[in-house]
N, C-alpha and C. Protein backbone atom coordinates (compact mmCIF):
# COMPACT_ATOMS: atom_id res chain seq x y z
N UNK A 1 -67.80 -219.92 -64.09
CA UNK A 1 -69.06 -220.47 -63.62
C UNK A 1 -69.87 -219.32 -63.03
N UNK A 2 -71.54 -219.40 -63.28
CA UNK A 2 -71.92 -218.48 -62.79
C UNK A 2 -72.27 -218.37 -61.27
N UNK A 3 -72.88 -217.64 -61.09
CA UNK A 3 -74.07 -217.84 -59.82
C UNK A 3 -74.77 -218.28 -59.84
N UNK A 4 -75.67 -218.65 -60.67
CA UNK A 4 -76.70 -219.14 -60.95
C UNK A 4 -76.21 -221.08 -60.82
N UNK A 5 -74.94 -220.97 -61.68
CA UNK A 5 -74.88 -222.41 -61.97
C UNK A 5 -74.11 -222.91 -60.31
N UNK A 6 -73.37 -222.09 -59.74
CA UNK A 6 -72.70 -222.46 -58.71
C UNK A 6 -73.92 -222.70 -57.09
N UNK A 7 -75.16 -221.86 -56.88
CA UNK A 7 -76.02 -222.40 -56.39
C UNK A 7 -76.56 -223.54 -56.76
N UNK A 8 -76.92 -223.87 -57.84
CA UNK A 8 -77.51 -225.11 -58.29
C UNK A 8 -76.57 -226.06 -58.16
N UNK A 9 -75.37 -226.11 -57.94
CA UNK A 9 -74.32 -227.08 -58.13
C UNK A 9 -74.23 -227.66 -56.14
N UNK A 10 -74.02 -227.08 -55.90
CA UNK A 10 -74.42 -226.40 -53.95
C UNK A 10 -75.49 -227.23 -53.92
N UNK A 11 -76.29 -226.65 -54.15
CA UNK A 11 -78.33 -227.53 -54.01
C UNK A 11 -78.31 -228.80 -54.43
N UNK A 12 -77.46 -229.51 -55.37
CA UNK A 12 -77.40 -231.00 -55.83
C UNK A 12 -76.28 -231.42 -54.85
N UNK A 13 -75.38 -231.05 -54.68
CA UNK A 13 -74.79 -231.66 -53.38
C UNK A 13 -75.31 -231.71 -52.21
N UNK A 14 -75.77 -230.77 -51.54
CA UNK A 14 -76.46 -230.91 -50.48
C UNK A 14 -77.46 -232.08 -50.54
N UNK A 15 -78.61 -231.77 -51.12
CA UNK A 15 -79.32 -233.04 -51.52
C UNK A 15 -78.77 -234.10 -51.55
N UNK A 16 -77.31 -234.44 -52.41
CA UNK A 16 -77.25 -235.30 -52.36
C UNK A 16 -76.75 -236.01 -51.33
N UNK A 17 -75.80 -235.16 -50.66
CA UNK A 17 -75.16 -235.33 -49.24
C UNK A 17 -76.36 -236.07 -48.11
N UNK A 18 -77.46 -235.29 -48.20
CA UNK A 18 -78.48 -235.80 -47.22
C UNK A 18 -78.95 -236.82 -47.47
N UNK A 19 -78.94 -237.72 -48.87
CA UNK A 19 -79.60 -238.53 -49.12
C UNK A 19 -81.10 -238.58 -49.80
N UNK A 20 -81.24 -237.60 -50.09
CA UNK A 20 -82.52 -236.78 -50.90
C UNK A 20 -82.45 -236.59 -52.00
N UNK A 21 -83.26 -237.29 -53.19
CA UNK A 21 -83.68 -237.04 -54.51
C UNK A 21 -83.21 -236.49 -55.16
N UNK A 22 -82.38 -235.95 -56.19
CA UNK A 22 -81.85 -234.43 -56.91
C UNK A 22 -83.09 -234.08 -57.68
N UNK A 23 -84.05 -233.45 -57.20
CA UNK A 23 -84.90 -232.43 -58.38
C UNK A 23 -85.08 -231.42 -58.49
N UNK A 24 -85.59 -231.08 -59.91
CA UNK A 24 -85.11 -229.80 -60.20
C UNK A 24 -85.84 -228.75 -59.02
N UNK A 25 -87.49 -229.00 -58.39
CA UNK A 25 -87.99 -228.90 -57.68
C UNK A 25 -87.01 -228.45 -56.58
N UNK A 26 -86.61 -229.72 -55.45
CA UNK A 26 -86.00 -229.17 -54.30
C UNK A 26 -84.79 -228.10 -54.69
N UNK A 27 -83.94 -228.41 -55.68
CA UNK A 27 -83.07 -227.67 -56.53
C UNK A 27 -83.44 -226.42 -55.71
N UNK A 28 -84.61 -225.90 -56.69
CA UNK A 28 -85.13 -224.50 -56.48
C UNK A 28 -85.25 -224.39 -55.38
N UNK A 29 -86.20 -224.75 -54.30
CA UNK A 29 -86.19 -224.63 -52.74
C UNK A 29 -85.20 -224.17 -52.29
N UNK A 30 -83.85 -225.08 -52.23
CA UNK A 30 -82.89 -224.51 -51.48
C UNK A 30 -82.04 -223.24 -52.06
N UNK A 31 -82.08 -223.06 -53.32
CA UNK A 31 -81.49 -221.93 -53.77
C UNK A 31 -82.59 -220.29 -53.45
N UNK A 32 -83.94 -221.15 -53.28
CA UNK A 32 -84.79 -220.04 -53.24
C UNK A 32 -84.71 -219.34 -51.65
N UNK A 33 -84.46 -220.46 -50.74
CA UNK A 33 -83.80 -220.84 -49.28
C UNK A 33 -82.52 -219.73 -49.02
N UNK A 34 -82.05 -219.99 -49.92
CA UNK A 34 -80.58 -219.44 -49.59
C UNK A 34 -80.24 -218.00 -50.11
N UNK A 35 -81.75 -217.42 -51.00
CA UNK A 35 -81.88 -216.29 -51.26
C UNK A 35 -80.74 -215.92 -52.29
N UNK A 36 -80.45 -216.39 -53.48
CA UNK A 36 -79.98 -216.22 -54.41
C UNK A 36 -80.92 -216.32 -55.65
N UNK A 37 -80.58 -215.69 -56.12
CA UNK A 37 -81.70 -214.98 -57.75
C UNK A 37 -81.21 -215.97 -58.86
N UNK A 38 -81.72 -216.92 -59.46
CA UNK A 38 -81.36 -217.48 -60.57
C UNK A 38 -82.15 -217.39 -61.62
N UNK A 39 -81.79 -218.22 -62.91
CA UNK A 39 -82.69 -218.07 -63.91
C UNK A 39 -83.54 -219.46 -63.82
N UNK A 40 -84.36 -219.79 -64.49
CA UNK A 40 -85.39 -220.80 -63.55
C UNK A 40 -84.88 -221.80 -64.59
N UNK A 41 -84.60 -221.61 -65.63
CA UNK A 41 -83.91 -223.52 -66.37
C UNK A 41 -82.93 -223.94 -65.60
N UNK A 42 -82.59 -222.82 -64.58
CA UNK A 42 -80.96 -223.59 -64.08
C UNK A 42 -81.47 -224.95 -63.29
N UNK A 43 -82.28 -224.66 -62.37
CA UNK A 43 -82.43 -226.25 -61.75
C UNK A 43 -82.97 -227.37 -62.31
N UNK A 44 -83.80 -227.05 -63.67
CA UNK A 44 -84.16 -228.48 -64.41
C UNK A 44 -82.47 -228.87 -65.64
N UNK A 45 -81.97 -228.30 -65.92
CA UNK A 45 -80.63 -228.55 -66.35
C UNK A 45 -80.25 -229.26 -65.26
N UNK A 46 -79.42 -228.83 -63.77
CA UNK A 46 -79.26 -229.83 -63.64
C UNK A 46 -79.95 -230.57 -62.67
N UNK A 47 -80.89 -230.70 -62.70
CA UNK A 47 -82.08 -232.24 -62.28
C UNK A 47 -81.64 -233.42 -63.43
N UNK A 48 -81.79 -232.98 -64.17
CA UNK A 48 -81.45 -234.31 -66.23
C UNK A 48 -79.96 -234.16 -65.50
N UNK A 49 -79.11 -233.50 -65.40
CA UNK A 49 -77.37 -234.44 -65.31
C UNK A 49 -77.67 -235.40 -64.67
N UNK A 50 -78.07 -235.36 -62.83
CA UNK A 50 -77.49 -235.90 -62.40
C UNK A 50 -78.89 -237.17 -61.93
N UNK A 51 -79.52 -236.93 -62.82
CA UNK A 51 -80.34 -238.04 -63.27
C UNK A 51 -79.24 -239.57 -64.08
N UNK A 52 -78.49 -238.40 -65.00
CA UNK A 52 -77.47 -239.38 -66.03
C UNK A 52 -76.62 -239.58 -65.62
N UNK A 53 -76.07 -239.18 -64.34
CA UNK A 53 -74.77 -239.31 -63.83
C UNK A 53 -75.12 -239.47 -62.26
N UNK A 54 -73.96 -240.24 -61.84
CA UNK A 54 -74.11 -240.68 -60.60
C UNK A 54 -73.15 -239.40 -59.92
N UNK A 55 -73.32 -238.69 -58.89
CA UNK A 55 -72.79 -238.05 -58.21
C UNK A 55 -71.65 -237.91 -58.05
N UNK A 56 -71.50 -239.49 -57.23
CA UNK A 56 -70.62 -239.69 -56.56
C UNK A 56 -69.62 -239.89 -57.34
N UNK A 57 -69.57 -240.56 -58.33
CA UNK A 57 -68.75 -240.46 -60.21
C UNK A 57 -67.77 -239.27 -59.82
N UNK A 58 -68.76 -238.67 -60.31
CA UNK A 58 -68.56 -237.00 -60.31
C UNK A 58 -67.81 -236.30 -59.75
N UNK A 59 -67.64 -236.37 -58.12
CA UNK A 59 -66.96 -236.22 -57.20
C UNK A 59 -65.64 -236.58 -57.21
N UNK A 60 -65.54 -238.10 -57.84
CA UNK A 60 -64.47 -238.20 -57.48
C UNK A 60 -63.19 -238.58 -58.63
N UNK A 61 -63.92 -237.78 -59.67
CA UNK A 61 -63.07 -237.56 -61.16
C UNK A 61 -63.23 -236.31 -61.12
N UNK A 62 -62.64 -235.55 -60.10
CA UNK A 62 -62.77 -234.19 -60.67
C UNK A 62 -61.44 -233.58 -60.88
N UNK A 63 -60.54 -234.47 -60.23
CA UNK A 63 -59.70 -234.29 -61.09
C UNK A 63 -59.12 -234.61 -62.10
N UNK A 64 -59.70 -235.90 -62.69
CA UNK A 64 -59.14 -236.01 -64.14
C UNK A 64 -59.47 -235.15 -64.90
N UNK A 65 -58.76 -235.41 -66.24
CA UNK A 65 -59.01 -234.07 -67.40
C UNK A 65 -58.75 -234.79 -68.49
N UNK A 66 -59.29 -234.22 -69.42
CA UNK A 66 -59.17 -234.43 -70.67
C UNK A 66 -59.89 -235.76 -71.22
N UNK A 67 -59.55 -237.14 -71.60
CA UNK A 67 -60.42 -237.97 -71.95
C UNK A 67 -60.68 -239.02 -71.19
N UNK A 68 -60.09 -238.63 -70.14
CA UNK A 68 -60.03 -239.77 -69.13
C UNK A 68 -61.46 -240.08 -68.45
N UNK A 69 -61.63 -238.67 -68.17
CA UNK A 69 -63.15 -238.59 -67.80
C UNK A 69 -64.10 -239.65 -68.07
N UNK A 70 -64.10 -238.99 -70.03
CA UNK A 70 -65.18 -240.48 -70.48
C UNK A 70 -64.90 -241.39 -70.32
N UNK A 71 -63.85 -242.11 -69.85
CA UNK A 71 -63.71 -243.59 -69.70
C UNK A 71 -64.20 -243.86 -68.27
N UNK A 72 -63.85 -243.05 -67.76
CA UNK A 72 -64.87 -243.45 -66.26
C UNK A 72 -66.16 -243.18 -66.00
N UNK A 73 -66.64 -242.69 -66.66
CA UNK A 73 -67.99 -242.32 -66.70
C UNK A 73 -69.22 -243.45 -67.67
N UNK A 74 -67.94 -244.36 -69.03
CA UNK A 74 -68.46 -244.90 -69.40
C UNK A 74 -68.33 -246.69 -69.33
N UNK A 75 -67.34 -246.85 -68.19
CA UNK A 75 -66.98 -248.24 -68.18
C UNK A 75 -67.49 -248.13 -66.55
N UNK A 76 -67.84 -249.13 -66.47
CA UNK A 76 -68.55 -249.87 -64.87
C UNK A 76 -67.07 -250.24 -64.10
N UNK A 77 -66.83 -250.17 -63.07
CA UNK A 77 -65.89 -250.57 -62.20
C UNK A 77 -65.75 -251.74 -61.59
N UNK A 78 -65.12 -252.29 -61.88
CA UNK A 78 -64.83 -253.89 -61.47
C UNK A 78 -64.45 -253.43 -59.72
N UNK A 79 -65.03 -254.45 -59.04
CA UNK A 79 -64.72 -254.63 -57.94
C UNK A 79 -65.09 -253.22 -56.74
N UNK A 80 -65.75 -252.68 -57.52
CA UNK A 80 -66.15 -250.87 -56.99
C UNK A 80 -64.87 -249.72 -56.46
N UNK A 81 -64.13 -250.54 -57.52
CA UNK A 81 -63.20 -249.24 -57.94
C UNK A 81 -61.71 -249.45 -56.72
N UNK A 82 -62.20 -250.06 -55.74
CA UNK A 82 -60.93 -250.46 -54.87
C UNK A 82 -59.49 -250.45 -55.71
N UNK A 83 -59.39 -251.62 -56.71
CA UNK A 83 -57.95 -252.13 -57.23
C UNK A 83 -57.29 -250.28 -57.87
N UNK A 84 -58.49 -249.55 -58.18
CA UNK A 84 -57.38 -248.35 -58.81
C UNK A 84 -56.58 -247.80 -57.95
N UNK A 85 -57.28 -247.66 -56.80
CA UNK A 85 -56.67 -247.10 -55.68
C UNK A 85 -54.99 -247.34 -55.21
N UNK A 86 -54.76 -248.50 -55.37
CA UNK A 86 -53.43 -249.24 -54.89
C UNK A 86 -52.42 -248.41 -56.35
N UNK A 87 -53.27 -248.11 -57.39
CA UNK A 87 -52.11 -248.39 -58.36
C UNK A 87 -52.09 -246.46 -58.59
N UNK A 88 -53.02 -246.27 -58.52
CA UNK A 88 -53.13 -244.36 -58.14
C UNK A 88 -51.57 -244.20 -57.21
N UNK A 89 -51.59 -244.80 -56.09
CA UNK A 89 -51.13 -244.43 -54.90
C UNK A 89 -49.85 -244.47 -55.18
N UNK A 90 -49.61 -245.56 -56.14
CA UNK A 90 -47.57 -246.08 -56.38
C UNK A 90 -47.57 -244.94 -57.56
N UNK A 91 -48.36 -244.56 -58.38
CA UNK A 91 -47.94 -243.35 -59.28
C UNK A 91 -47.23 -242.59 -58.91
N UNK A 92 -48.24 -241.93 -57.75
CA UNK A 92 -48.00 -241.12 -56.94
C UNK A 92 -46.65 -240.73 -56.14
N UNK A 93 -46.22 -242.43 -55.77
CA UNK A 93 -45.02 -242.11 -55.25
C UNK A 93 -43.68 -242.25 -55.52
N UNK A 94 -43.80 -243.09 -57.61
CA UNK A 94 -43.16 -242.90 -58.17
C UNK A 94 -42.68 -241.41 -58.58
N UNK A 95 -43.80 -240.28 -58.63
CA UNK A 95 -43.72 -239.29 -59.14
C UNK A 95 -42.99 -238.30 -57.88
N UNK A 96 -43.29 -238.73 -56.82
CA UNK A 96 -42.20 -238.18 -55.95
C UNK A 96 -40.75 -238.11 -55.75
N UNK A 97 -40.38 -239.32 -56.53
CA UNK A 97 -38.84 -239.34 -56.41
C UNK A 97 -38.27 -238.31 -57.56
N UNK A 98 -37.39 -237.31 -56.64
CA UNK A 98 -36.90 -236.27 -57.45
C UNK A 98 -35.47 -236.73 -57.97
N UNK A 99 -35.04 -236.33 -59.30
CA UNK A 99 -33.78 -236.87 -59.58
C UNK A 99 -32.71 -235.78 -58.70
N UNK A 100 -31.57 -236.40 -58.41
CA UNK A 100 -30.64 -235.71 -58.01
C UNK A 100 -29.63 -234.63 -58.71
N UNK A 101 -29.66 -233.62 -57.76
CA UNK A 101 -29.55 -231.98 -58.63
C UNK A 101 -27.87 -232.69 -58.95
N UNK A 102 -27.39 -231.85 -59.92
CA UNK A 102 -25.99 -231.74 -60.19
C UNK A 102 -25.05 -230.69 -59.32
N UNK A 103 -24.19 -230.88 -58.93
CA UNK A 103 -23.42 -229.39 -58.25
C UNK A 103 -22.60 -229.50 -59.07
N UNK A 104 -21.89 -228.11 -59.05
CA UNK A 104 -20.52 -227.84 -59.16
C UNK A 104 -19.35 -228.32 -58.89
N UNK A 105 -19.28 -228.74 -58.29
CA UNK A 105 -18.08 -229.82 -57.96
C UNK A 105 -18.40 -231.15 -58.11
N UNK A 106 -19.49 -231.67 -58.93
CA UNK A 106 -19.69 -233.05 -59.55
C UNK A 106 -18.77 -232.52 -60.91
N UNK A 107 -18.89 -231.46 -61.23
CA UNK A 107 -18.80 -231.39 -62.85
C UNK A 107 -16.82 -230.21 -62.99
N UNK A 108 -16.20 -231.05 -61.76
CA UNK A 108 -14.90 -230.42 -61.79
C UNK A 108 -14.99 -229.10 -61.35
N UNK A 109 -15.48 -228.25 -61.06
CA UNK A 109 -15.16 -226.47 -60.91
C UNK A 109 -16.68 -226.30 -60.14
N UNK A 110 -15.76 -225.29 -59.21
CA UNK A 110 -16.69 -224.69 -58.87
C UNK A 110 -17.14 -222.95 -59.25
N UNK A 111 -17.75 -222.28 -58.19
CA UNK A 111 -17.91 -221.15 -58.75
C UNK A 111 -16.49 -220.22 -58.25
N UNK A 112 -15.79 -220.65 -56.82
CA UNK A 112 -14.98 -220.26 -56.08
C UNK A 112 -13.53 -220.34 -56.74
N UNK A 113 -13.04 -220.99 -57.92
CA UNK A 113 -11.81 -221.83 -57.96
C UNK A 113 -11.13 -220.33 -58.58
């Protein structure tokens, strides 16, 4: 990622954090604010994303990967997304249970005998 794109990415959060508009406009302000040199399509690029995309989406699929993405980006959330939460969480702590190591003296001999 560049500089260019990583200020502009900064400037749409902030904004959005405050509750303020994403345009490509303020975009520029605060990057111009913060005294970083960009190329000037960077803030109308992304003004149009996050016109098409909700932020907060955004935020909080950042860690999915691969095609999962589009499915959240393109199906509406029943119930505002609460019920995934419960079933995220038991993944989670299915994936914690480690199987139990084998020793040496499960398997007759050790290293000592």
């Amino acid at each position: 990622m560049s500089l260019s794109e990583l200020a502009c990415s900064y400037a749409a959060l902030i904004l959005h954090d405050d509750g303020i508009p994403v345009t490509s406009e303020k975009i520029a302000t605060l990057v111009k604010a913060a005294n970083v040199p960009i190329e000037s399509y960077w803030p109308g690029l992304f003004a149009k994303l996050f016109e098409k995309r909700n932020i907060d989406d955004l935020i909080m699929n950042v860690g999915s990967g691969g095609g999962g993405a589009a499915v959240a980006f393109s199906a509406p959330a029943a119930g505002g997304g609460s019920a995934a939460a419960p079933a995220a969480a038991a993944a989670v702590e299915e994936k914690k249970e480690e199987p139990k190591e084998e020793s040496d003296e499960d398997m007759g001999f050790s290293l000592f005998d």
